[in-house]
Protein backbone atom coordinates (compact mmCIF):
# COMPACT_ATOMS: atom_id res chain seq x y z
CA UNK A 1 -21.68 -7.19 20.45
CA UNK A 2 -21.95 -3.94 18.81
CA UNK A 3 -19.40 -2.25 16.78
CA UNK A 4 -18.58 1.50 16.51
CA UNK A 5 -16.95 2.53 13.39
CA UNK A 6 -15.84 6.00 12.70
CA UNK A 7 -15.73 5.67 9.13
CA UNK A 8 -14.29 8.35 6.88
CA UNK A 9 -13.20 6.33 3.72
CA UNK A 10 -15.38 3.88 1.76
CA UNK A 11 -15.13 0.14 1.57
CA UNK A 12 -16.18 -2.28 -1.14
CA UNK A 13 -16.77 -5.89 -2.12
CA UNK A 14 -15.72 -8.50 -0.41
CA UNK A 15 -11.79 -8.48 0.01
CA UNK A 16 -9.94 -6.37 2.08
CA UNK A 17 -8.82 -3.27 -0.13
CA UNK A 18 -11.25 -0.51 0.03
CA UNK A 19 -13.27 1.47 -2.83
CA UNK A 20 -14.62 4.68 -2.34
CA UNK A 21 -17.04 4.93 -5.47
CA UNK A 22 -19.95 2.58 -6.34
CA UNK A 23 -22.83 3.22 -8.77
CA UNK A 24 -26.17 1.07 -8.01
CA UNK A 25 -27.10 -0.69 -11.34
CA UNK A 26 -30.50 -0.62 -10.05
CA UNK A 27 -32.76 1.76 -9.24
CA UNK A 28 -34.62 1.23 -5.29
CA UNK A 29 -37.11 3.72 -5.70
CA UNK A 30 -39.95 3.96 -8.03
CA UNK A 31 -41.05 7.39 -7.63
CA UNK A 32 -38.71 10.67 -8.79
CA UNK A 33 -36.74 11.46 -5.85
CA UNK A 34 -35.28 15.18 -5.18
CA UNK A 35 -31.11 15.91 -4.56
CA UNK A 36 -30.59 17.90 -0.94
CA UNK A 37 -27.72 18.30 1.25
CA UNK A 38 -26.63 15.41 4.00
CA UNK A 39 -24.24 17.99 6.08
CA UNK A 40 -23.07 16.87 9.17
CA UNK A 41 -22.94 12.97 10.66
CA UNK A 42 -24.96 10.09 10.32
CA UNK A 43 -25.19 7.73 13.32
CA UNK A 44 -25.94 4.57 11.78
CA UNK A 45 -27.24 1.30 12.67
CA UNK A 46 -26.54 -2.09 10.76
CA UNK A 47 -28.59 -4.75 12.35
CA UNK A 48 -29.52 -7.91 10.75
CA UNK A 49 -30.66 -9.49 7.75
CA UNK A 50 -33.41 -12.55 7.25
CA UNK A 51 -33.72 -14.82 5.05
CA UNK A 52 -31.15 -13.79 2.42
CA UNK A 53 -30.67 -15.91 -0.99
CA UNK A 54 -28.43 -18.47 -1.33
CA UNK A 55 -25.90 -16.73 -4.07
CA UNK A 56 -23.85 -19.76 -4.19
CA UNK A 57 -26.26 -22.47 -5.60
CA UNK A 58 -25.62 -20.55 -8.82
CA UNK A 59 -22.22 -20.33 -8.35
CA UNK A 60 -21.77 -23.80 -7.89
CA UNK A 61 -23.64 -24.58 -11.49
CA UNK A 62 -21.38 -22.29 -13.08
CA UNK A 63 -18.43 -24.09 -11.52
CA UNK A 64 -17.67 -21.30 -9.70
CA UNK A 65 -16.81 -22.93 -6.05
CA UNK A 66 -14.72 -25.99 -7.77
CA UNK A 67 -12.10 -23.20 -9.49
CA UNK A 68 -12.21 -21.23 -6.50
CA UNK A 69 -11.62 -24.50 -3.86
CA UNK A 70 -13.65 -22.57 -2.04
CA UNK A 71 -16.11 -25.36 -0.32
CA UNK A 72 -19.68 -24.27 -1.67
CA UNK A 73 -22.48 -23.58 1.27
CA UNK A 74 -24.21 -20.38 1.06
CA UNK A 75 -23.49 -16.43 0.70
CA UNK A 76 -21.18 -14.74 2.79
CA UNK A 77 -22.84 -11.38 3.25
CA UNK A 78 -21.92 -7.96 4.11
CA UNK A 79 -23.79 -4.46 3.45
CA UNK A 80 -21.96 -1.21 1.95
CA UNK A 81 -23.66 2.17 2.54
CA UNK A 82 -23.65 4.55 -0.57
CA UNK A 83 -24.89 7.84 -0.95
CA UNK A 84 -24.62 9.83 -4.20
CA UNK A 85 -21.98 6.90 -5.61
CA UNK A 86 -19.62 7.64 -2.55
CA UNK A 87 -19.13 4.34 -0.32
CA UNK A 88 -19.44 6.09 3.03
CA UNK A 89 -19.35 2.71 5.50
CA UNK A 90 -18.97 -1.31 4.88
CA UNK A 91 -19.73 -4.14 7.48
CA UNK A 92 -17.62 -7.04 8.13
CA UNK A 93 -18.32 -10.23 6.28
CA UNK A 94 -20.32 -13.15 8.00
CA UNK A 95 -19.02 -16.35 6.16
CA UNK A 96 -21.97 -19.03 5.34
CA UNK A 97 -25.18 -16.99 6.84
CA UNK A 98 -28.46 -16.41 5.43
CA UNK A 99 -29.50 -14.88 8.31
CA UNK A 100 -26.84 -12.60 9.27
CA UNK A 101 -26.41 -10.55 12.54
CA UNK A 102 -23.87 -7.67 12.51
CA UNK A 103 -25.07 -4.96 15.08
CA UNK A 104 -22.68 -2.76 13.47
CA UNK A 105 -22.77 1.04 14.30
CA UNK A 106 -21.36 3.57 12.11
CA UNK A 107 -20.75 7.54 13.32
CA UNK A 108 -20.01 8.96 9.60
CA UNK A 109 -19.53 12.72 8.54
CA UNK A 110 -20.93 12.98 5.46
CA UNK A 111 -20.85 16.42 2.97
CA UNK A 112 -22.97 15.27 0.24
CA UNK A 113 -26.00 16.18 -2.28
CA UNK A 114 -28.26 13.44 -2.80
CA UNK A 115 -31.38 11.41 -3.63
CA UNK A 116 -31.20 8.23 -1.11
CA UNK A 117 -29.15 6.82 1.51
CA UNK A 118 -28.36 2.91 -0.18
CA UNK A 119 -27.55 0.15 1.77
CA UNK A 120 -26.14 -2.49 -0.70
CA UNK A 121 -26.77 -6.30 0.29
CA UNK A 122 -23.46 -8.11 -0.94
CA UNK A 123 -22.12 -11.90 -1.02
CA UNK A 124 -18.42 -11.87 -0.75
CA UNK A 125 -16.49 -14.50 -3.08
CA UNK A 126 -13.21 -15.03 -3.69
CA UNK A 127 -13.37 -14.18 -7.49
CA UNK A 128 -14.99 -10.90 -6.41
CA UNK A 129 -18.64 -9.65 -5.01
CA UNK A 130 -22.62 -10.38 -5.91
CA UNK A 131 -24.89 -7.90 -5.17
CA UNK A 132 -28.23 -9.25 -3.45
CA UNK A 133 -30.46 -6.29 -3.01
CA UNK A 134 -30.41 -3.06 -1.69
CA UNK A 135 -32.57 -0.93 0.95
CA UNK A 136 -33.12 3.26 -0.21
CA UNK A 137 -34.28 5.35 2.30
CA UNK A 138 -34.82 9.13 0.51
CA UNK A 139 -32.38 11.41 1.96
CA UNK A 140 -35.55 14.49 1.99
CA UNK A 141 -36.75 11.75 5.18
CA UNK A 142 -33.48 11.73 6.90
CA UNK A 143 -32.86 15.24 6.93
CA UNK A 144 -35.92 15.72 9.20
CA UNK A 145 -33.56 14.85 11.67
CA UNK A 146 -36.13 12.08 13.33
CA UNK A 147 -34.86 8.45 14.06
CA UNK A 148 -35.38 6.09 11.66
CA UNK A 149 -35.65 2.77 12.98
CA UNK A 150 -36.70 -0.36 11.04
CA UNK A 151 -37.05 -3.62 8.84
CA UNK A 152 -37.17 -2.54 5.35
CA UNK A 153 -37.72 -5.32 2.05
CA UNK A 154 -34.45 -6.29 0.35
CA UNK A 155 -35.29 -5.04 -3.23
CA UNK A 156 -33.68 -6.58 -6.53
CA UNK A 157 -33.25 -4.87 -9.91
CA UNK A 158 -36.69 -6.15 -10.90
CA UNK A 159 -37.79 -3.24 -8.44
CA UNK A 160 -39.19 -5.79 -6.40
CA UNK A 161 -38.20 -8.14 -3.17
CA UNK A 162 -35.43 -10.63 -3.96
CA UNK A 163 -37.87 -13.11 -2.26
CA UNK A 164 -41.07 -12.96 -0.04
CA UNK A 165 -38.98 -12.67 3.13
CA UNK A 166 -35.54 -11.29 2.63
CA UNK A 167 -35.35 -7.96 4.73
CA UNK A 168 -32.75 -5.66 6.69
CA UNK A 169 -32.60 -4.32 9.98
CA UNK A 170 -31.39 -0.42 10.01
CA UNK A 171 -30.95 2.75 11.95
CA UNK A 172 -30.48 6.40 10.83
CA UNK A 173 -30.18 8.91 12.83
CA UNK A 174 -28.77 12.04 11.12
CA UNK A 175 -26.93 14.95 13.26
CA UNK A 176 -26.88 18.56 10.63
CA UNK A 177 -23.36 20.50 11.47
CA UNK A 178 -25.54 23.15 12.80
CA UNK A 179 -25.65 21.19 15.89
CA UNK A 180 -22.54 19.67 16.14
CA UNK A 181 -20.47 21.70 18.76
CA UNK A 182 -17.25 19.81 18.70
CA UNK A 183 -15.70 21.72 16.29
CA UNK A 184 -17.16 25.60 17.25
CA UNK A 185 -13.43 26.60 18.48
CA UNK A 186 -11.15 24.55 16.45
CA UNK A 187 -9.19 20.63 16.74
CA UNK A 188 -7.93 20.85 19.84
CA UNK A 189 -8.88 24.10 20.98
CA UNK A 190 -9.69 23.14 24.81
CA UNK A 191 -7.16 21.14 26.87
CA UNK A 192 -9.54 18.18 26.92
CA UNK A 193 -9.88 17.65 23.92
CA UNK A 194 -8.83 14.40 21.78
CA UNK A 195 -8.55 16.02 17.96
CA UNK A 196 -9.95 14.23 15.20
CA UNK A 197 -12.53 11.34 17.20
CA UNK A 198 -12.03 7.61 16.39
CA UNK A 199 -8.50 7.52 15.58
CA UNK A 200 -6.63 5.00 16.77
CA UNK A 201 -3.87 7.58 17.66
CA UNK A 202 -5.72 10.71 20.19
CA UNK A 203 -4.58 14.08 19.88
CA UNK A 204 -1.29 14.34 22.17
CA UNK A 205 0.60 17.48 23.25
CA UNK A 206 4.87 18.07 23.49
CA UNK A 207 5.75 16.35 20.45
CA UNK A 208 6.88 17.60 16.86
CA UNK A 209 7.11 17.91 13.67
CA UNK A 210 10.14 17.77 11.16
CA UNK A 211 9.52 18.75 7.65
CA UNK A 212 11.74 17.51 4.81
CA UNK A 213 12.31 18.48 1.45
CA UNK A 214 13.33 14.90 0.33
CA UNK A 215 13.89 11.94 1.40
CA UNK A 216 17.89 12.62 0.38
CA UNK A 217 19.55 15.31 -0.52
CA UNK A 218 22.73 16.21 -1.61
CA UNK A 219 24.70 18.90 -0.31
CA UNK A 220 24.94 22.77 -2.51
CA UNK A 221 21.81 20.89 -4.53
CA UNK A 222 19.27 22.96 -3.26
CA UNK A 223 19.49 27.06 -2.97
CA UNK A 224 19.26 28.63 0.36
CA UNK A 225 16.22 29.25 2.46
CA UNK A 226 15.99 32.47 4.29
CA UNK A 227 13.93 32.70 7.19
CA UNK A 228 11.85 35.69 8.13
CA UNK A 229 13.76 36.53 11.67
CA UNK A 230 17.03 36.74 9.00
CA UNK A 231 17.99 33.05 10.01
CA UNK A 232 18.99 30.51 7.51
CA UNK A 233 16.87 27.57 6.86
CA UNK A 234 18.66 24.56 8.42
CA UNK A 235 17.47 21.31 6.21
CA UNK A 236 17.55 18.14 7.78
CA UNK A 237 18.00 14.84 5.61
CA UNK A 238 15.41 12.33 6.44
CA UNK A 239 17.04 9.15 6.07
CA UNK A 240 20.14 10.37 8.12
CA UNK A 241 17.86 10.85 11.05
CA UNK A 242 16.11 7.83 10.49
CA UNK A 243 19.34 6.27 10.49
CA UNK A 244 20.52 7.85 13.91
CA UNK A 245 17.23 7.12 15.66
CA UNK A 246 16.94 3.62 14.45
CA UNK A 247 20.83 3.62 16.09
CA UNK A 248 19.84 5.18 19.45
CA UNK A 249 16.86 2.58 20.38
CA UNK A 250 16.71 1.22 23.32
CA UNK A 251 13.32 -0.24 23.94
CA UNK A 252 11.45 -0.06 20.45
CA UNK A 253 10.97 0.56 16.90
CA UNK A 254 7.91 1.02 15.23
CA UNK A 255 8.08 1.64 11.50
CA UNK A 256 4.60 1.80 9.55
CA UNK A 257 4.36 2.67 5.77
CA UNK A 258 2.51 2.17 2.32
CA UNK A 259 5.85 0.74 1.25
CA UNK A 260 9.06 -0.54 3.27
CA UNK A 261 11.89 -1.35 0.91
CA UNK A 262 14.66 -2.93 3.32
CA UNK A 263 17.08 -2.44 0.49
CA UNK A 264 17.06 0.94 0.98
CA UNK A 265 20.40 2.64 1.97
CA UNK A 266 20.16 5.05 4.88
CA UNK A 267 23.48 7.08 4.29
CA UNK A 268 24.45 7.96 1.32
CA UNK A 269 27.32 10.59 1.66
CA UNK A 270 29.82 9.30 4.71
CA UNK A 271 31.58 6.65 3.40
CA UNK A 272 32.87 5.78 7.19
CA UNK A 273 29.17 4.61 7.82
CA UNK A 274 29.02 0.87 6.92
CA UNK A 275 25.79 -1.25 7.26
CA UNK A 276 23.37 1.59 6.56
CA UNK A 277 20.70 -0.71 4.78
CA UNK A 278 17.44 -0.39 6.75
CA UNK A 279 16.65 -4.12 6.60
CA UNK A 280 20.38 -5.20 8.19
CA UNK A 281 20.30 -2.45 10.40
CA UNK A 282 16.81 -3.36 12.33
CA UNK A 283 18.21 -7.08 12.47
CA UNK A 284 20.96 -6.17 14.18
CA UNK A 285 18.88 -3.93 16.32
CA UNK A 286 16.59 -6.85 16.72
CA UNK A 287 19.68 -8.93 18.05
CA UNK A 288 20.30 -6.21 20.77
CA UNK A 289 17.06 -7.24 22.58
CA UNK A 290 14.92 -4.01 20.65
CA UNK A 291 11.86 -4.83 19.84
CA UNK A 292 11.16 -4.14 15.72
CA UNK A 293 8.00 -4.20 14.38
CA UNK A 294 6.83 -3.01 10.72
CA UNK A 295 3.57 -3.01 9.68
CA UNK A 296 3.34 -2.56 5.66
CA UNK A 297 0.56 -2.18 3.19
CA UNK A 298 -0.10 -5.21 1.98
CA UNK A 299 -1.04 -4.92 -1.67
CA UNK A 300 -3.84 -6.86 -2.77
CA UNK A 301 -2.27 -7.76 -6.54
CA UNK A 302 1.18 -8.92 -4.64
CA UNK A 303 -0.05 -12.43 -4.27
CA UNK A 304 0.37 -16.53 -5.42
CA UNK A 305 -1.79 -17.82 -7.35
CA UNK A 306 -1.94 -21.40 -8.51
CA UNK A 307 1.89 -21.32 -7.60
CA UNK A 308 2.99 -17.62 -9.93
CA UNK A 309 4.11 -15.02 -7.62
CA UNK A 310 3.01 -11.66 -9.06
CA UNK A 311 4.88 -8.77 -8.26
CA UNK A 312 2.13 -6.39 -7.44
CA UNK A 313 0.73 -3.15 -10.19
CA UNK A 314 2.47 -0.68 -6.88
CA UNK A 315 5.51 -2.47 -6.68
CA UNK A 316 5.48 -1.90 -3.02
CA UNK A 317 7.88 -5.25 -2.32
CA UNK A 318 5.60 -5.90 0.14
CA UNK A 319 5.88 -10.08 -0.30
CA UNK A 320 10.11 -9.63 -0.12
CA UNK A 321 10.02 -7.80 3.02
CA UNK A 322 8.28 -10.13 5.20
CA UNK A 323 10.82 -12.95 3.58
CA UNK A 324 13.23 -10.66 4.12
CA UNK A 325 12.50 -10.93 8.13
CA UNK A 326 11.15 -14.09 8.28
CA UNK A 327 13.97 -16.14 10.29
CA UNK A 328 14.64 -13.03 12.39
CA UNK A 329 13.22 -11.36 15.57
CA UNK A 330 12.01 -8.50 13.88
CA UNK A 331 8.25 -8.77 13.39
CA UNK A 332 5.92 -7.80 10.15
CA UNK A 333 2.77 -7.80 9.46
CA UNK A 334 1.42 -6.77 6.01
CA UNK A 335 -1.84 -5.01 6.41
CA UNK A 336 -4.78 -4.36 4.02
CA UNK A 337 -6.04 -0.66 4.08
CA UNK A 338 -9.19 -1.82 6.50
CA UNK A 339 -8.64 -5.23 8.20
CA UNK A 340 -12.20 -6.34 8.42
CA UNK A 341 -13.58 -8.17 11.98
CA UNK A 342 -12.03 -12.03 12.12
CA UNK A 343 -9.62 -11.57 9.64
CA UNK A 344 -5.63 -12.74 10.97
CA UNK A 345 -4.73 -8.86 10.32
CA UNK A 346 -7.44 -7.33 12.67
CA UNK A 347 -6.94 -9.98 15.46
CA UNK A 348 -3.00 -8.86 14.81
């Protein structure tokens, strides 16, 4: 079944948490290559692979797959797409294949100067990623504009193929801006149109926008705000409305965020206001028969490990939040930046 990503931020090596830079140690070309401009979108292809090494056997003489627990078999594969260092487009991993089969298509806008479009061969391990090979194919070819359709040698950093048969599967077909219309009047300049394409939310019409200067803040702390029609600025405070909304549901609430801290105190300065803490107050809304669900960030250094709970480099509290929940109705699930295909998240 094929796949249609469109992919605007880079992915790398084989956990969950995205990258956006990666610098090929090896070169995939022998000949000089010239810089020139990829402007516009690249409808890619990511087929198949054959006969790919298996990365583990040395793994498992290094005692790799005993620290791990992982049980040893073969490489779990998955190919990033570089140009000019950027990480432009990732496939999902295919645990314990030597022969993998992604069909993965990838519609990326790309602004970028440079020598070759890369397409990194990668075993995925728990203790981090392997590269394979790599496929180059010269960006001064793709920006004929012709298909490019084809089974190309996986090359190591000898310069040569990893092994007499390893190979990938790939399509490029590259669009310049030139002739992409969808743009010419602006997002959202017709009535039909969706905004921004492949996002998971379209572009919608009769709703708003509140800006805030803070999350909280005090009143007299900030000088007035005069308006140009002579008006005064009328600030809101965020957490107050997010406190009177969260009060007013009926049917649902939906809170998504890099970091949800259910210690947090929603009112601050009306001391009549009692149980203002976010996490009591969507429990409580959770026993009234609303439906609560949170999806957080879930940062990849917040973790157990041999039994020691770390608390994460961002300090999100991602890891106390869901215990926070956990013997309530309200739902959370802790989310990676891109959930990859099969993993619990995605399927969530």
């Amino acid at each position: 079944m094929a796949h249609l990503n469109y992919y605007q931020d880079g992915g790398d090596e084989g956990s969950q948490h995205c990258q956006s830079c990666e610098i090929l140690p090896f070169k995939t070309s022998a000949a000089s290559l010239g810089s020139f401009l990829l402007h516009g979108n690249l409808d890619i292809w990511v087929k198949e692979a054959k006969h790919l090494p298996n990365m583990d056997l040395l793994n498992k003489s290094l005692g790799v797959g005993r620290l791990s627990g992982k049980k040893v078999e073969t490489s779990d594969p998955y190919v990033t797409i570089v140009v000019a260092g950027a990480v432009i487009a990732r496939t999902f991993v295919i645990r314990d294949d030597e022969n993998p089969v992604w069909e993965q298509h990838f519609y990326v806008p790309v602004a970028h100067y440079g020598t070759e479009l890369q397409f990194v061969v990668k075993d995925s391990d728990i203790l981090g990623s392997e590269i394979m090979g790599a496929v180059g194919i010269p960006v001064e070819q793709i920006i004929l504009g012709l298909p490019i359709d084809g089974t190309y040698p996986i090359l190591g950093a000898n310069g040569k193929q990893i092994n007499s048969k390893a190979t990938l599967s790939i399509s490029i077909h590259y669009i310049p801006i030139d002739k992409l219309t969808i743009y010419d009047g602006g997002v959202g300049s017709s009535p039909s149109s969706e905004g921004v394409p492949g996002t998971y939310f379209p572009l919608r019409r009769g709703g708003n926008v509140t800006l805030y200067q803070d999350a909280h803040v005090n009143e007299g702390s900030l000088p007035n705000v005069w308006l140009d029609n002579g008006m005064l600025y009328q600030r809101g405070c965020c957490w107050r409305d997010i406190y009177d909304a969260i009060l007013r549901a009926r049917r649902l609430i939906y809170i998504a965020g890099w970091s949800v801290n259910h210690l947090v105190r929603l009112v601050r300065d009306d001391h009549d206001v009692v149980n203002s803490n976010l996490g009591e107050l969507l429990r409580a809304k959770s026993q009234e028969g609303v439906r609560v669900l949170l999806l957080v960030w879930d940062d990849p250094t917040s973790t157990t490990i041999f039994g020691y709970k770390t608390e994460g480099v961002m300090n999100t509290g991602d890891d106390d939040t869901r215990r926070y929940f956990k013997r309530s109705s309200v739902r959370v699930l802790l989310c990676p930046r891109n959930a990859r295909k099969g993993t619990w998240a995605k399927k969530q």
